[in-house]
C-alpha atoms as a PDB file:
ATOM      1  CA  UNK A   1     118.623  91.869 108.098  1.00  0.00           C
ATOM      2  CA  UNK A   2     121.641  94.036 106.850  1.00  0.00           C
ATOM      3  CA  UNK A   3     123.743  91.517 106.718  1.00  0.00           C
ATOM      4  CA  UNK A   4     121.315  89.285 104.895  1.00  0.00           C
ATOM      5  CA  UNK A   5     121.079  92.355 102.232  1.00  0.00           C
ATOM      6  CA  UNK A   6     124.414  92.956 102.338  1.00  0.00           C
ATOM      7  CA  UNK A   7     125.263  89.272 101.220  1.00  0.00           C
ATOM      8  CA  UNK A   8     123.416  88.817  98.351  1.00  0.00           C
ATOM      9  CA  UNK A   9     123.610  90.034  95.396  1.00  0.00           C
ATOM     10  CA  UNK A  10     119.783  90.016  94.953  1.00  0.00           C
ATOM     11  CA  UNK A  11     117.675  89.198  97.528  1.00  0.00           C
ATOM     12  CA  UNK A  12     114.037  89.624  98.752  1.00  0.00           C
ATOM     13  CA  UNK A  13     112.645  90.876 102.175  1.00  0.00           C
ATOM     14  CA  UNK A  14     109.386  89.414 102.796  1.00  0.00           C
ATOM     15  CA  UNK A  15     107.440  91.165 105.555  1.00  0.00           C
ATOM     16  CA  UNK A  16     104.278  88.536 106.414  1.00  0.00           C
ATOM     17  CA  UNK A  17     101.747  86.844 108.537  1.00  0.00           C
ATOM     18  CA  UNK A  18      99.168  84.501 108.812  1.00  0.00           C
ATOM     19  CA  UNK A  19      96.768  85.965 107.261  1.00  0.00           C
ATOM     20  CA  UNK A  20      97.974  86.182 103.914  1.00  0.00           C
ATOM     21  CA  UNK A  21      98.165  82.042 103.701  1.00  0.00           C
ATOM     22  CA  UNK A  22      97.296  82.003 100.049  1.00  0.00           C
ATOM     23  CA  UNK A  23     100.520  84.703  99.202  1.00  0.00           C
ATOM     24  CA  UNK A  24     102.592  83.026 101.961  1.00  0.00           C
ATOM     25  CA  UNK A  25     102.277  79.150  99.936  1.00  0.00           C
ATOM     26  CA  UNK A  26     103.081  80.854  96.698  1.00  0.00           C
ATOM     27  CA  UNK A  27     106.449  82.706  98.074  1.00  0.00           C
ATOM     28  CA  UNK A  28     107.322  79.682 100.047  1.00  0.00           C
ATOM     29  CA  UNK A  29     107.385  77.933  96.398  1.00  0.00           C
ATOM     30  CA  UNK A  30     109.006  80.533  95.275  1.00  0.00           C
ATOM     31  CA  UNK A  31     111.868  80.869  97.435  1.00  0.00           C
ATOM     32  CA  UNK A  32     112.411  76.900  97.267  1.00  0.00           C
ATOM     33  CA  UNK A  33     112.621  77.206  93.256  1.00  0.00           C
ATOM     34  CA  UNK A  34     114.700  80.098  93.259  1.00  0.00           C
ATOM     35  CA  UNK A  35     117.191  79.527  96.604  1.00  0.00           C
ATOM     36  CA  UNK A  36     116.473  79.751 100.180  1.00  0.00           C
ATOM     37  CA  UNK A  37     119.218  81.854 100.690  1.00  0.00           C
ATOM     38  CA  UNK A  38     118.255  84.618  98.948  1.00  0.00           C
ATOM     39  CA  UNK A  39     114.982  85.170 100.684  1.00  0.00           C
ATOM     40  CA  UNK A  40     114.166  86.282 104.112  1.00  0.00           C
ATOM     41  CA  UNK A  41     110.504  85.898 105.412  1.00  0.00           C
ATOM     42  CA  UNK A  42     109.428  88.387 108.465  1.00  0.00           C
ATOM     43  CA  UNK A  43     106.133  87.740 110.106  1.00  0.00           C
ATOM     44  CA  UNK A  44     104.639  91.065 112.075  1.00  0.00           C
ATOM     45  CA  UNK A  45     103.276  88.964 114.880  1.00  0.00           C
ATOM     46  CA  UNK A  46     106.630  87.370 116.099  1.00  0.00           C
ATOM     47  CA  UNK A  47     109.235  90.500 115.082  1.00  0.00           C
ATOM     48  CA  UNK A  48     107.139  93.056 116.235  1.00  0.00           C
ATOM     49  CA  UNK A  49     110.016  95.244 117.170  1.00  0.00           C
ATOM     50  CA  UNK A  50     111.988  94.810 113.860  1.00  0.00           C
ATOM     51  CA  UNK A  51     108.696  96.100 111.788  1.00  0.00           C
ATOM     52  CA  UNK A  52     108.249  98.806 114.671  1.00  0.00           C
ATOM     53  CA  UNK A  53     111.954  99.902 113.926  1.00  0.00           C
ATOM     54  CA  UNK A  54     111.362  99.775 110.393  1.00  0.00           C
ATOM     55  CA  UNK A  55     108.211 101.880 110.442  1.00  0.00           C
ATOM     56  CA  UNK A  56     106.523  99.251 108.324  1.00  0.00           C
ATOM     57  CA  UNK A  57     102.733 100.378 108.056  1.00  0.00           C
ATOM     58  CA  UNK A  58     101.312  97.753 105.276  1.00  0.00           C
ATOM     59  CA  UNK A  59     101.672  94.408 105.058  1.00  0.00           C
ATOM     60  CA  UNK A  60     102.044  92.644 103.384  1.00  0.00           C
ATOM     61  CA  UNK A  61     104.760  94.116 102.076  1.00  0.00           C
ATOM     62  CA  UNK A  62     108.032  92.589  99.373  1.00  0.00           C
ATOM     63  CA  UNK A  63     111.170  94.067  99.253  1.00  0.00           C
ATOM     64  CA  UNK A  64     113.476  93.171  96.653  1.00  0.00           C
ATOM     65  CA  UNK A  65     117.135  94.577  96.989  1.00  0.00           C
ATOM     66  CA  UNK A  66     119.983  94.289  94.388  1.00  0.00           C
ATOM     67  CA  UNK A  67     123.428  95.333  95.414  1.00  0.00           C
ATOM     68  CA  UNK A  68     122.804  96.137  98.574  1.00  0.00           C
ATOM     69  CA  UNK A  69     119.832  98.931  97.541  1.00  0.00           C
ATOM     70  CA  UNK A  70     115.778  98.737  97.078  1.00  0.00           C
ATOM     71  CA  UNK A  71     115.274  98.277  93.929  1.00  0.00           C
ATOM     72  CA  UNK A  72     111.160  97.054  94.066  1.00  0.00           C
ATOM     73  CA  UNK A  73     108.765  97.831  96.796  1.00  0.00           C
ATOM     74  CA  UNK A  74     105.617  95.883  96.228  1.00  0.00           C
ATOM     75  CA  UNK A  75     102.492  96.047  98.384  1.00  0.00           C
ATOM     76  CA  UNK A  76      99.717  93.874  98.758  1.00  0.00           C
ATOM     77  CA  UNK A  77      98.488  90.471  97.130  1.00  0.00           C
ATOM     78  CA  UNK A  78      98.682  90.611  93.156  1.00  0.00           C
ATOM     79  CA  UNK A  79      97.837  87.678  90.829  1.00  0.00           C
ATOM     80  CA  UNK A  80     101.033  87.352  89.351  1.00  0.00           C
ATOM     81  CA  UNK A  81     103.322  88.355  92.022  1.00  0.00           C
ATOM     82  CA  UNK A  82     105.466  85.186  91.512  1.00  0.00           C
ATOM     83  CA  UNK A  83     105.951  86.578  87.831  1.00  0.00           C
ATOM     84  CA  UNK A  84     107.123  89.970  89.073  1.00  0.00           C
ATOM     85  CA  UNK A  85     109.786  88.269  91.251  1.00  0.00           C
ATOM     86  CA  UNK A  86     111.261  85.906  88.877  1.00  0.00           C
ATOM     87  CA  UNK A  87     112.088  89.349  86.737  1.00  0.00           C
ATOM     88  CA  UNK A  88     114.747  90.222  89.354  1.00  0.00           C
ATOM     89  CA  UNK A  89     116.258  86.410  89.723  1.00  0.00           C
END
């Protein structure tokens, strides 16, 4: 995941699972509109250990990083969440 930060310029950190379906289909168009590349979905149920490491306690949970540093943490499910995004792409 450091890497991943580390090698874009802006990216997005989305920490998931399958019970947000809904959220999950509109960031999944999302990411294909803006570029694959620059997001990385994490779903709590298979990397357990990475959200145990990060001491993530809500999902779900968007992290948007610019330059390497957190520049938007956004919790929970919001109407326009797609809107919110685009402002940092």
């Amino acid at each position: 995941m450091d890497n991943f930060i580390k090698n874009n310029r802006v990216c997005l950190v989305y920490f998931t699972n399958g019970n947000f379906t809904e959220l999950n289909n509109k960031i999944s168009g999302l990411q294909h509109s803006i570029s694959d590349s620059k997001f990385m979905v994490i779903d709590s149920d298979k990397d357990f250990g990475l959200i145990d490491t990060l001491n993530i306690k809500s999902i779900p949970l968007i992290h948007i990083y610019k330059n390497g540093k957190l520049i938007e943490e956004i919790f929970g499910t919001y109407s326009n969440i797609c809107d919110i995004i685009r402002l940092h792409f």
